[in-house]
PDB file of N, CA and C in Angstrom:
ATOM      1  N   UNK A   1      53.106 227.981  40.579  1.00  0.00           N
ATOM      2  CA  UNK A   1      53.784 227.059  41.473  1.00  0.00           C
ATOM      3  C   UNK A   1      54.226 225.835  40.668  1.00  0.00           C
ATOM      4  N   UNK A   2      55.426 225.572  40.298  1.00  0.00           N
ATOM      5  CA  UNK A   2      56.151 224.108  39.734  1.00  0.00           C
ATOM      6  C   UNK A   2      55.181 223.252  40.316  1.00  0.00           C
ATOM      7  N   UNK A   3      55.337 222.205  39.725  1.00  0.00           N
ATOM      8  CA  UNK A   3      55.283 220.874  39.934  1.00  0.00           C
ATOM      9  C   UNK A   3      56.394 219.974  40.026  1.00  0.00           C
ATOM     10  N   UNK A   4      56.548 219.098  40.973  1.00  0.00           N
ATOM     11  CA  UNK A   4      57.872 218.219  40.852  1.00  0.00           C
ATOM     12  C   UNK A   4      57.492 216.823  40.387  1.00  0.00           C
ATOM     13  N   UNK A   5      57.967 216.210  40.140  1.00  0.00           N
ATOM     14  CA  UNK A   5      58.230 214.648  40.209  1.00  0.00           C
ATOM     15  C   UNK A   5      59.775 213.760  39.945  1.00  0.00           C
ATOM     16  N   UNK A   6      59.713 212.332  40.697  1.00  0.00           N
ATOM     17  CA  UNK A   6      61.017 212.446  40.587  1.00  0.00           C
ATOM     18  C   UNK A   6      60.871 210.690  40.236  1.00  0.00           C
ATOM     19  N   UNK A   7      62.070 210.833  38.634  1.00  0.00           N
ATOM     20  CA  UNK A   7      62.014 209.167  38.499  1.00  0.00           C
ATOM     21  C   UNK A   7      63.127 209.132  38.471  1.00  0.00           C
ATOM     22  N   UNK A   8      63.785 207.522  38.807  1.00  0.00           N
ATOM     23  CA  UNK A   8      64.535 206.948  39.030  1.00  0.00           C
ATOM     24  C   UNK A   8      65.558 207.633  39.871  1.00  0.00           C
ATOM     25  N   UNK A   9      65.357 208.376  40.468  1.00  0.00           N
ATOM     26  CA  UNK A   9      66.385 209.429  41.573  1.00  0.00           C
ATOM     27  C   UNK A   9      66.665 210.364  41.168  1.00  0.00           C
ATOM     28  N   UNK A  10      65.807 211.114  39.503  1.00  0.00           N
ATOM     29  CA  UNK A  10      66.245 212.455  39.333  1.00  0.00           C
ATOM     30  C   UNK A  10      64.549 212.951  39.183  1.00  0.00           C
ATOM     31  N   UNK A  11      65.093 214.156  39.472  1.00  0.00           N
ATOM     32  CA  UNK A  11      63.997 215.279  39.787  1.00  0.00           C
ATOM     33  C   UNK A  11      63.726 216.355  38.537  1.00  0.00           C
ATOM     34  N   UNK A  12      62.529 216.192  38.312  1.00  0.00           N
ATOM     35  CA  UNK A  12      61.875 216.578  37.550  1.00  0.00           C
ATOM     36  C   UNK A  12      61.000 217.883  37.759  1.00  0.00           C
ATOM     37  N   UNK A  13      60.767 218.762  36.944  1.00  0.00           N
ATOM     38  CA  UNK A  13      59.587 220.256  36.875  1.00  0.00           C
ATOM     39  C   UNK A  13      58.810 220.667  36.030  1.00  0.00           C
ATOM     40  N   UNK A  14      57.260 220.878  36.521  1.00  0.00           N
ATOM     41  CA  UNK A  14      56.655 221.991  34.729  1.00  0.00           C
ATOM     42  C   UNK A  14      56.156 222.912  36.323  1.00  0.00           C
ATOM     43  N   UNK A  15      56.620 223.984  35.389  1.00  0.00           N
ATOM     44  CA  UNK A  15      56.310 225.259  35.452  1.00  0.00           C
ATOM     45  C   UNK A  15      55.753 225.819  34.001  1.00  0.00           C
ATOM     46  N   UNK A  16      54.162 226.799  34.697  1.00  0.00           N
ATOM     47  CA  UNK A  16      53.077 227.819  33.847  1.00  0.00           C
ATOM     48  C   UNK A  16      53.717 228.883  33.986  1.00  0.00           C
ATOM     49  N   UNK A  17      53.822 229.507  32.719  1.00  0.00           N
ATOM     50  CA  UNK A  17      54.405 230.952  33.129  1.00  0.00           C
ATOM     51  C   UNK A  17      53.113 231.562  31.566  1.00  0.00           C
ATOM     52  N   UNK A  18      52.914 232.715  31.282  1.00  0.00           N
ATOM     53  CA  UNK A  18      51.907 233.234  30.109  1.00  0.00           C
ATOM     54  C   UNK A  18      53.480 234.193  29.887  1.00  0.00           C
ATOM     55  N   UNK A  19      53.683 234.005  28.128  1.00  0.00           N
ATOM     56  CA  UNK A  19      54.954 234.679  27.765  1.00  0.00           C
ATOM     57  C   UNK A  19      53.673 235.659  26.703  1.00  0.00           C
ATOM     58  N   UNK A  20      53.742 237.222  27.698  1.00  0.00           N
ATOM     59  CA  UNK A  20      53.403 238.700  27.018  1.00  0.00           C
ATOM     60  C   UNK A  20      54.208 238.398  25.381  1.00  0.00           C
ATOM     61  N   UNK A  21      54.995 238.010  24.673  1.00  0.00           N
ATOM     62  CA  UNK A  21      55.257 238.866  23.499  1.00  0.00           C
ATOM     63  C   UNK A  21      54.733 237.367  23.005  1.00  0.00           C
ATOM     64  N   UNK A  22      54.418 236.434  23.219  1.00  0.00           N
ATOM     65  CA  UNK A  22      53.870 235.255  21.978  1.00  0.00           C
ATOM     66  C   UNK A  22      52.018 235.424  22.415  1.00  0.00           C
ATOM     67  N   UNK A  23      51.402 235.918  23.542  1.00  0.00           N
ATOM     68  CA  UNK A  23      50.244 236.042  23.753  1.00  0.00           C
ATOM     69  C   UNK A  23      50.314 234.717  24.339  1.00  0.00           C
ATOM     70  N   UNK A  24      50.691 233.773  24.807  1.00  0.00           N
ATOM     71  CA  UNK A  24      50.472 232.317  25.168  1.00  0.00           C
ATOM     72  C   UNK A  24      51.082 231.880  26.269  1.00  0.00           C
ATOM     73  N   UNK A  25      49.967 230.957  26.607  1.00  0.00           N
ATOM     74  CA  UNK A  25      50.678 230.337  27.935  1.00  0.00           C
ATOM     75  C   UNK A  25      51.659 229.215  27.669  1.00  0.00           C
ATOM     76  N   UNK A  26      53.138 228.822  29.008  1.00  0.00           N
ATOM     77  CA  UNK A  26      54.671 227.827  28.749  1.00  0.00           C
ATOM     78  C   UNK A  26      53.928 227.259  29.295  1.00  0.00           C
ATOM     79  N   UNK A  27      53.940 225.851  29.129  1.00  0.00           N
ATOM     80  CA  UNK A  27      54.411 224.604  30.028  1.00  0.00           C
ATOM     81  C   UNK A  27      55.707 224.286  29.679  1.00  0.00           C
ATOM     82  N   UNK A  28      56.295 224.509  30.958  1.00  0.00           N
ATOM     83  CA  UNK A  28      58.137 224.268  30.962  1.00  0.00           C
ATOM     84  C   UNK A  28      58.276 222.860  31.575  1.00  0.00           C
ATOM     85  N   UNK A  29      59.071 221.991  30.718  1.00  0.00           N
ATOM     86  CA  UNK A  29      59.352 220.735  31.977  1.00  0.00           C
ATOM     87  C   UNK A  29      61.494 220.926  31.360  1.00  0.00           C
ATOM     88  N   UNK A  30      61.668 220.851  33.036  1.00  0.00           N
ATOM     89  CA  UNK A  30      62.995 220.788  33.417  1.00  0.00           C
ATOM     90  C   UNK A  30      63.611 220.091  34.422  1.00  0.00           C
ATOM     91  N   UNK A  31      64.555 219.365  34.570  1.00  0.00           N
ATOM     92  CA  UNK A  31      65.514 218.776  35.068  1.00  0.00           C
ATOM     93  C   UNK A  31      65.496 219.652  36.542  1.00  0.00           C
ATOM     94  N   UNK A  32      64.788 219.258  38.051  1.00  0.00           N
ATOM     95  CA  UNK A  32      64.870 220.069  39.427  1.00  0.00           C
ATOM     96  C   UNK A  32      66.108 219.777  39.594  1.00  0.00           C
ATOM     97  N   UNK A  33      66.950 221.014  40.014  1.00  0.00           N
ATOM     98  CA  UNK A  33      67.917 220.569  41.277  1.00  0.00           C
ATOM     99  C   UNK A  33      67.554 221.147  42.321  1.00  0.00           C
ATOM    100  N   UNK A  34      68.719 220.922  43.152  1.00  0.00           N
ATOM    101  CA  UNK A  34      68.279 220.775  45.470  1.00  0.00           C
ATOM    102  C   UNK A  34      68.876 222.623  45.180  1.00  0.00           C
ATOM    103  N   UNK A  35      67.517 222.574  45.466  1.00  0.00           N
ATOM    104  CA  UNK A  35      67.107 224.226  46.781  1.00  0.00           C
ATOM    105  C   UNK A  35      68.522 224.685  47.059  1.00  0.00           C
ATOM    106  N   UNK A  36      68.872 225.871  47.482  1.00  0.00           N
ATOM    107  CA  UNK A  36      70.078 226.516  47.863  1.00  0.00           C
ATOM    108  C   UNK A  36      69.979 226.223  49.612  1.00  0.00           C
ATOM    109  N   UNK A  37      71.045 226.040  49.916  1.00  0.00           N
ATOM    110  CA  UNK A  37      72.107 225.493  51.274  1.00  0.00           C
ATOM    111  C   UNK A  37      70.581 226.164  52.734  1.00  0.00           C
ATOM    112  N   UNK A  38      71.011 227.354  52.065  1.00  0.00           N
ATOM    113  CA  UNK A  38      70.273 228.568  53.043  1.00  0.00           C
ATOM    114  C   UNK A  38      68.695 228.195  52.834  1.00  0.00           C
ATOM    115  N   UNK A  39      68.075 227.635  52.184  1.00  0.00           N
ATOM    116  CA  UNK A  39      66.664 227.862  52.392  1.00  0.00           C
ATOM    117  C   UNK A  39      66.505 226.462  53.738  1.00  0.00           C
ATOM    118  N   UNK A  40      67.240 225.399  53.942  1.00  0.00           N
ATOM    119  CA  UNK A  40      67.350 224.429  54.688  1.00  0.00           C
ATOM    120  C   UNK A  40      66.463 224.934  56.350  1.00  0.00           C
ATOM    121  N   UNK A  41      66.621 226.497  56.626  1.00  0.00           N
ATOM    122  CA  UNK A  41      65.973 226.705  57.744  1.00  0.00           C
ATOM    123  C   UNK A  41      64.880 226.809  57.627  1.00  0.00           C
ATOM    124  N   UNK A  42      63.930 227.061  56.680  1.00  0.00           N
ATOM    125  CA  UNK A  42      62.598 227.210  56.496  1.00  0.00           C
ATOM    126  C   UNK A  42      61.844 225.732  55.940  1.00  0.00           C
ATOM    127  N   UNK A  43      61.149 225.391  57.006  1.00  0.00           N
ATOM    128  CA  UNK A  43      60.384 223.987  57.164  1.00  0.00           C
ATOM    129  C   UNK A  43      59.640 224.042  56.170  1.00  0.00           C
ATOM    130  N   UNK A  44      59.127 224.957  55.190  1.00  0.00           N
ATOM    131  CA  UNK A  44      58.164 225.551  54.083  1.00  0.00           C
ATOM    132  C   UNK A  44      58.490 225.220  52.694  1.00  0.00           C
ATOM    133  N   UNK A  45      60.125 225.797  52.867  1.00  0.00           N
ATOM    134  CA  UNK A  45      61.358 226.040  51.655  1.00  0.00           C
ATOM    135  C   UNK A  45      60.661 224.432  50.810  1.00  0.00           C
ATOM    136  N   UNK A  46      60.683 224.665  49.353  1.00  0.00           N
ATOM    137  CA  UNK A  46      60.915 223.023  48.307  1.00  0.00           C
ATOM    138  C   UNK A  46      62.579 222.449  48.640  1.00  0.00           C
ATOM    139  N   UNK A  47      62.743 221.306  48.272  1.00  0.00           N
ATOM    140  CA  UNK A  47      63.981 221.043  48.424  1.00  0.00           C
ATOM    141  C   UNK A  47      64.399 221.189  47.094  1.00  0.00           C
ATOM    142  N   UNK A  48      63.532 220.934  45.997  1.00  0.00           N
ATOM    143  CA  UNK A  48      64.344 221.244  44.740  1.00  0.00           C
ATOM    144  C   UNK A  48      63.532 222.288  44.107  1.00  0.00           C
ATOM    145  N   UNK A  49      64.240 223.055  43.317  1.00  0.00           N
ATOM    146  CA  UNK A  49      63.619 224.205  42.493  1.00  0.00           C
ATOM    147  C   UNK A  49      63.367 224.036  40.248  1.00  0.00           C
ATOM    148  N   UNK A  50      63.038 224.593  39.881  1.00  0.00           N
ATOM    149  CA  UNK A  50      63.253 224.324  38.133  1.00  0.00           C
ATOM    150  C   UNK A  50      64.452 224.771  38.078  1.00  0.00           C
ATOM    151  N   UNK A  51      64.879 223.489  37.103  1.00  0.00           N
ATOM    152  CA  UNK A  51      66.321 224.114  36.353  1.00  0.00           C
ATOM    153  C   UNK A  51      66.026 225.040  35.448  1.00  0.00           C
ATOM    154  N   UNK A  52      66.936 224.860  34.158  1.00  0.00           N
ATOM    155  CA  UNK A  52      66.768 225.638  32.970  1.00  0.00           C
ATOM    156  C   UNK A  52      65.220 224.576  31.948  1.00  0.00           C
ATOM    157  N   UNK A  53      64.742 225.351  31.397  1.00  0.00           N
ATOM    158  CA  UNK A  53      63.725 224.574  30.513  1.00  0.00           C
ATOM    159  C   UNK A  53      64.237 224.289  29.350  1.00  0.00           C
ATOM    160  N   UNK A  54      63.884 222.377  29.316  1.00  0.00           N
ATOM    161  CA  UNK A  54      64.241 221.662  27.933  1.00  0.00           C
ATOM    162  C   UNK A  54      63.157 221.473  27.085  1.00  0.00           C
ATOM    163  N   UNK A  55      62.364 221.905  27.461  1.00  0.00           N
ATOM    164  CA  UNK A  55      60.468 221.341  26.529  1.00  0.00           C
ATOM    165  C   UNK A  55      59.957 222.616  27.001  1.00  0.00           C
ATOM    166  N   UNK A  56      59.109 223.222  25.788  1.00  0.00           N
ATOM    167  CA  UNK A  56      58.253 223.837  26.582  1.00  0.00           C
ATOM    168  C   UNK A  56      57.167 223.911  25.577  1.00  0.00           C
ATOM    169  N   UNK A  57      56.198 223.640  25.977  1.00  0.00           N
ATOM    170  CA  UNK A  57      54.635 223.446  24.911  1.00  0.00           C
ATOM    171  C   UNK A  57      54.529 225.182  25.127  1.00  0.00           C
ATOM    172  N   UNK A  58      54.260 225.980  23.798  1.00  0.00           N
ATOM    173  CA  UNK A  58      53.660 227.141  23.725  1.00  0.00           C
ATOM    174  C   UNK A  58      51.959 226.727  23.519  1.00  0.00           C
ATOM    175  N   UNK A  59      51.231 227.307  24.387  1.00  0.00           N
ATOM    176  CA  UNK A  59      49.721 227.728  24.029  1.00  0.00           C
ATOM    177  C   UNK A  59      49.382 228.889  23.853  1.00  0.00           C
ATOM    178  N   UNK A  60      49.413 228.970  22.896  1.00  0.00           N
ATOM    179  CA  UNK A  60      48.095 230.336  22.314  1.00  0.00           C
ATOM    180  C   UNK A  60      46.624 230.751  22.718  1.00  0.00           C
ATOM    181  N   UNK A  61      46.617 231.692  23.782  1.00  0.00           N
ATOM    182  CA  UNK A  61      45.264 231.665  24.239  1.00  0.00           C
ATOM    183  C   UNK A  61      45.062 233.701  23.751  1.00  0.00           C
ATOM    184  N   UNK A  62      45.359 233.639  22.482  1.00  0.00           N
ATOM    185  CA  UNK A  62      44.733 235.128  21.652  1.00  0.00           C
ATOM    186  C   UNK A  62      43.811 234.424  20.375  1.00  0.00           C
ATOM    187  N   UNK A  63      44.819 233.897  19.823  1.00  0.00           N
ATOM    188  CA  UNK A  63      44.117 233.389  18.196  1.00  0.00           C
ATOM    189  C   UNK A  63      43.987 232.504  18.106  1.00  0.00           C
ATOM    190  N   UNK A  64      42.446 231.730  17.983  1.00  0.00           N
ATOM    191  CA  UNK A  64      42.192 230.663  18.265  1.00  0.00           C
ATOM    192  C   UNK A  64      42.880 229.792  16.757  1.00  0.00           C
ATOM    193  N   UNK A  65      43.559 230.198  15.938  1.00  0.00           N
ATOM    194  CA  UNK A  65      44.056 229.571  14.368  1.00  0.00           C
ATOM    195  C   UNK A  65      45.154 229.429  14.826  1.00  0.00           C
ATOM    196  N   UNK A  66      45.729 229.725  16.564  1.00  0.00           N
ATOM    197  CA  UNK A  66      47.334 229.531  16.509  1.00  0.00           C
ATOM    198  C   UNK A  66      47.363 228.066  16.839  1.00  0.00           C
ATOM    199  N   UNK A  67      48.179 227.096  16.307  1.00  0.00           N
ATOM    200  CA  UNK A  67      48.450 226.205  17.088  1.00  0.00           C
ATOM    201  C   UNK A  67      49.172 225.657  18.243  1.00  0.00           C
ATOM    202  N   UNK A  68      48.645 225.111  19.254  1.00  0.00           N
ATOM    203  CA  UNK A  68      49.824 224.973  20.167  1.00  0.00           C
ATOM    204  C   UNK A  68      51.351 223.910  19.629  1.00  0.00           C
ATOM    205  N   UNK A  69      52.535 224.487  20.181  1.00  0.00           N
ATOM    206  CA  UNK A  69      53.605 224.162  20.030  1.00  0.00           C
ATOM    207  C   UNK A  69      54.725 223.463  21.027  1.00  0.00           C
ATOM    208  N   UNK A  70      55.443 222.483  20.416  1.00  0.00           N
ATOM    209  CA  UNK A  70      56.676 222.410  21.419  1.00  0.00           C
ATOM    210  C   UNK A  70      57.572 222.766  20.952  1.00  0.00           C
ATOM    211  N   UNK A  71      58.292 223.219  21.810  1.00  0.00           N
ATOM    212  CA  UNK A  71      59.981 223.660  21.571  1.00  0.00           C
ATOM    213  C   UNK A  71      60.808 223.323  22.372  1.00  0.00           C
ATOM    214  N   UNK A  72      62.201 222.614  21.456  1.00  0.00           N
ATOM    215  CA  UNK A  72      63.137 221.941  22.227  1.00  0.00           C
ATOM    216  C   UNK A  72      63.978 222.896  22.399  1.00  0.00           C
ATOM    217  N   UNK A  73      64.578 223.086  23.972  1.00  0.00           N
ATOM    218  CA  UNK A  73      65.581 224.256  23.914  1.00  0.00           C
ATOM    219  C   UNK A  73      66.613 223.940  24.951  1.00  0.00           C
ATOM    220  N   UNK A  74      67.599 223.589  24.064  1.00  0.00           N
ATOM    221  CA  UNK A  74      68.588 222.802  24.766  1.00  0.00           C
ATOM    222  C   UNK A  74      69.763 222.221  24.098  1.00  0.00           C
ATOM    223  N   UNK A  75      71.015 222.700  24.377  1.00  0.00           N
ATOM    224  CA  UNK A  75      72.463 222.698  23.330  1.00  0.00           C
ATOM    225  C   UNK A  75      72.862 221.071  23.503  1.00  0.00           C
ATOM    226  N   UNK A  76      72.186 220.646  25.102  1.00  0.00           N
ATOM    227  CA  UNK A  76      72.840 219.408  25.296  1.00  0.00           C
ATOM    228  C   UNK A  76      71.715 218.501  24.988  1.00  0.00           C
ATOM    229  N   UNK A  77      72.204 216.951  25.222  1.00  0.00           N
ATOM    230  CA  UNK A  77      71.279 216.134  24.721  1.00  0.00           C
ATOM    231  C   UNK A  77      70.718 215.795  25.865  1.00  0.00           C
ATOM    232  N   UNK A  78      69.617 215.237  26.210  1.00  0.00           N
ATOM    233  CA  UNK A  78      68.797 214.926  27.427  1.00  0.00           C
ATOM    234  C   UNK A  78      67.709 213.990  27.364  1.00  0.00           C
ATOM    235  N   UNK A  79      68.079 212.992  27.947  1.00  0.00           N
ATOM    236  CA  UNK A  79      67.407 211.793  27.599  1.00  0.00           C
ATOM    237  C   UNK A  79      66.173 211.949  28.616  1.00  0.00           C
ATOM    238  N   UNK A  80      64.669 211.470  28.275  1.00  0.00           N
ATOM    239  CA  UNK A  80      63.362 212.108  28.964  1.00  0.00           C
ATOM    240  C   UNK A  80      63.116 210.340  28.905  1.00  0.00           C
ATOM    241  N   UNK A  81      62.925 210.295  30.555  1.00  0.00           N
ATOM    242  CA  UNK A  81      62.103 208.904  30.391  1.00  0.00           C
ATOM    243  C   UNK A  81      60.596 208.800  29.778  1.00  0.00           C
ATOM    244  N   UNK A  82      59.945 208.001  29.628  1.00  0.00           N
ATOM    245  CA  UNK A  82      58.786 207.801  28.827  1.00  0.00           C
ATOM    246  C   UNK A  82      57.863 208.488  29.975  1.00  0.00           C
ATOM    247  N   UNK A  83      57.900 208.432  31.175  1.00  0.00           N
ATOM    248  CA  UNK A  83      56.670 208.410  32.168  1.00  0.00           C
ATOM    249  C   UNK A  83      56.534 210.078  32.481  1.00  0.00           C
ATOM    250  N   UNK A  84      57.974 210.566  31.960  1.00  0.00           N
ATOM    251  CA  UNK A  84      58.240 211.742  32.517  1.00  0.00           C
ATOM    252  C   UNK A  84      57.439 212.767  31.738  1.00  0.00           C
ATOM    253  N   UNK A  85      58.192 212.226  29.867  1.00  0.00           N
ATOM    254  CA  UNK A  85      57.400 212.723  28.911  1.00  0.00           C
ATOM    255  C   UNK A  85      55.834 212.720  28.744  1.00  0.00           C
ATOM    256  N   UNK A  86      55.130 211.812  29.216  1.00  0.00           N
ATOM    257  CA  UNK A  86      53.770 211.210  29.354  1.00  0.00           C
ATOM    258  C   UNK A  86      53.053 212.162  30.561  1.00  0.00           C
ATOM    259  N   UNK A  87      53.455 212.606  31.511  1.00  0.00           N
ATOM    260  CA  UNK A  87      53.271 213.325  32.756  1.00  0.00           C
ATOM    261  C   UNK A  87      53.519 215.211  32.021  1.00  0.00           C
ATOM    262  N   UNK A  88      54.372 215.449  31.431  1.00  0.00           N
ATOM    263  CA  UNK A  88      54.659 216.573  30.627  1.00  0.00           C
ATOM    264  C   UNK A  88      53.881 216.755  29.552  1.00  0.00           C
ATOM    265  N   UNK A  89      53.482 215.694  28.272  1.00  0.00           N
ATOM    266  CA  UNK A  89      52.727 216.399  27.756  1.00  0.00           C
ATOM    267  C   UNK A  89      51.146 215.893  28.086  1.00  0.00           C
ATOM    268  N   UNK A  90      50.652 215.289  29.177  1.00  0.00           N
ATOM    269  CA  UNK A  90      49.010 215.150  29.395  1.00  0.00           C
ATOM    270  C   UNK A  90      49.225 217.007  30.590  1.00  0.00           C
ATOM    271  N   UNK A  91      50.170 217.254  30.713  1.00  0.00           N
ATOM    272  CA  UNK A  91      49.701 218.682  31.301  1.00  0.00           C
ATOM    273  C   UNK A  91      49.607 219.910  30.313  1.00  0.00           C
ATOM    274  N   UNK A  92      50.010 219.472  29.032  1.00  0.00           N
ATOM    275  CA  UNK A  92      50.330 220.584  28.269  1.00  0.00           C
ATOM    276  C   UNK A  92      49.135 220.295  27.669  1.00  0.00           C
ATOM    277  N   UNK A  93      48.219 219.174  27.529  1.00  0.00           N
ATOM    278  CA  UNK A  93      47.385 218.844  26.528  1.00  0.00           C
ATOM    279  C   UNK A  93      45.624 219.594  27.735  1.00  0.00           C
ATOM    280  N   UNK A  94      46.347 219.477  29.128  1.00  0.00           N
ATOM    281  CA  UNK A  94      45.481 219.976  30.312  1.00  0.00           C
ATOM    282  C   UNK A  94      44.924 221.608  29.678  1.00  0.00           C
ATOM    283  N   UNK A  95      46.237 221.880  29.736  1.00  0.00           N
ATOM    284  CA  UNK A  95      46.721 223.893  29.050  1.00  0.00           C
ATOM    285  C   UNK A  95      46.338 223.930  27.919  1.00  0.00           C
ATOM    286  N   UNK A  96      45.629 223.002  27.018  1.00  0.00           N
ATOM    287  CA  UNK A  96      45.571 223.558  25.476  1.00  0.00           C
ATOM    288  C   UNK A  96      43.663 223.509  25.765  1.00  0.00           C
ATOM    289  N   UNK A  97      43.653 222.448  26.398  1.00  0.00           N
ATOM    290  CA  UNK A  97      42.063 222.309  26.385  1.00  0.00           C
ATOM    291  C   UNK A  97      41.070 223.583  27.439  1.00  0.00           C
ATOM    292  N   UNK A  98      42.210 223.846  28.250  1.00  0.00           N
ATOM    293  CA  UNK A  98      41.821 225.330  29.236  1.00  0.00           C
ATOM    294  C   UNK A  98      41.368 226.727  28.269  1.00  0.00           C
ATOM    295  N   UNK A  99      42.670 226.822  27.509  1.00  0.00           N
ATOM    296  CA  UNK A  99      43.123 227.825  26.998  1.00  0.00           C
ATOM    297  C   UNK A  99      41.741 227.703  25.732  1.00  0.00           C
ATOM    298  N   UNK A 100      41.685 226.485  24.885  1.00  0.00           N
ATOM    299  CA  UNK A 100      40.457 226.473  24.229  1.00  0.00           C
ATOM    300  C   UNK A 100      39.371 226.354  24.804  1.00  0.00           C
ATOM    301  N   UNK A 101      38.821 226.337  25.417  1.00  0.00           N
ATOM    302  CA  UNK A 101      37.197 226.580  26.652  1.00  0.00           C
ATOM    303  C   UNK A 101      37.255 227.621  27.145  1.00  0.00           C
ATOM    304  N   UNK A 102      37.831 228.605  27.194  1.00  0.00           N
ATOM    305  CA  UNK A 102      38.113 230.002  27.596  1.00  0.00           C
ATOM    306  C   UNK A 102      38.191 230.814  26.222  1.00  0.00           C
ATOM    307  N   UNK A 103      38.727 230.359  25.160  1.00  0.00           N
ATOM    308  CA  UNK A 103      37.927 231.276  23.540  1.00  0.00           C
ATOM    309  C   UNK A 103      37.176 230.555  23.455  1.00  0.00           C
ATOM    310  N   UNK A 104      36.084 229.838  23.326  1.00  0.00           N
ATOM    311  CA  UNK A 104      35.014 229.392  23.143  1.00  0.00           C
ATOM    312  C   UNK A 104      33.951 230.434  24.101  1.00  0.00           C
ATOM    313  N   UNK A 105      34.163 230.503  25.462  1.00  0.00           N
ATOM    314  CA  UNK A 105      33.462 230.937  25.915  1.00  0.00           C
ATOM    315  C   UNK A 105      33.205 232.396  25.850  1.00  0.00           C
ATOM    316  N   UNK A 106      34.296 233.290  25.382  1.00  0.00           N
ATOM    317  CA  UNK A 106      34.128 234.547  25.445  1.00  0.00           C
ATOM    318  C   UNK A 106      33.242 234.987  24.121  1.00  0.00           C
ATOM    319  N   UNK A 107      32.632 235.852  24.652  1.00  0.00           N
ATOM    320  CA  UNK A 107      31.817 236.521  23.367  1.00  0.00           C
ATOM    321  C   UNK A 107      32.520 237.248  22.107  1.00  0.00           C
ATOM    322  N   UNK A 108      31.697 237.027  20.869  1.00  0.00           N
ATOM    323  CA  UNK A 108      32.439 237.758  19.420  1.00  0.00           C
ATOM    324  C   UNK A 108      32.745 238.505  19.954  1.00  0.00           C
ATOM    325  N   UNK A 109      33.640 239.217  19.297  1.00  0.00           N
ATOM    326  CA  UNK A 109      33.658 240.453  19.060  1.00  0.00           C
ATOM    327  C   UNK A 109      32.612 241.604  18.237  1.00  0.00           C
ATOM    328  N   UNK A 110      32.577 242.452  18.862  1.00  0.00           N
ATOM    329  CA  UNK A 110      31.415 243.118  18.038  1.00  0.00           C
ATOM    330  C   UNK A 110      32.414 243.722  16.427  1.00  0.00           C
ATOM    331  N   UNK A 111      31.416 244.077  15.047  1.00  0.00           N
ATOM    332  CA  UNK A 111      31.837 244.321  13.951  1.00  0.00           C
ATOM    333  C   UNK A 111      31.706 245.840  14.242  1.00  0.00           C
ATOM    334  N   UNK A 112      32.655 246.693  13.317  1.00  0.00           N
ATOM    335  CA  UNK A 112      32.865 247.790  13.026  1.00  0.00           C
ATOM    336  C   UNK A 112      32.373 248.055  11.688  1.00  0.00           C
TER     337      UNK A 112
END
C-alpha cells in the first residue's frame, strides 16, 4: 500500500515492492497524481495514485555483503524538497534495518 504525502500542493509516494531478479526489497518515492475520473464513485478509491519512480533505495535482503542502494531513474530533472527527501530516505533506512534483523535472525546455514 503507497504512502502519500503532500508538500507545498504537490503530492508525493513510496511504494514497497521486493524486485525477484535483484533478491531485494524498492522503496520507490514518486511524484502522486489525481486517481482516474471513474474511481470518484467509490468513497474508498485514493484520490492520488504513484507516478513513475524517481528514487528508489534497493535493499538486499539475500546477501547480507550486498549493500543497500539508491537509484536515480529519471531523464527529467526533479527538484525533491528537503522534507520530502528526509521522509523518503528515514523509510528506506526503516527497510534496511528490517531487512537486516531478519538475516540476523535466521539460522546458518548448515555446511556440506
Amino acid at each position: 500500500m503507497p504512502e502519500f504525502r503532500v508538500h507545498d500542493d504537490r503530492h508525493y509516494a513510496i511504494q514497497f515492492h521486493y524486485a525477484l531478479p535483484d533478491d531485494a526489497w524498492c522503496v520507490e518515492l514518486s511524484e502522486a497524481t489525481p486517481a482516474p475520473d471513474t474511481w470518484a464513485d467509490n468513497p474508498d478509491a485514493p484520490t492520488h495514485i504513484p507516478g513513475p519512480a524517481f528514487l528508489v533505495a534497493v535493499v538486499p535482503d539475500e546477501d547480507p555483503d550486498q549493500e543497500p542502494t539508491v537509484h536515480i531513474r529519471s531523464h527529467d530533472e526533479h527538484i525533491i524538497p528537503y522534507e520530502i527527501m528526509r521522509w523518503f530516505m528515514q523509510k528506506a533506512a526503516e527497510e534496511v534495518e528490517r531487512r537486516r534483523l531478519t538475516l540476523e535472525q535466521q539460522p546458518p546455514e548448515p555446511d556440506h
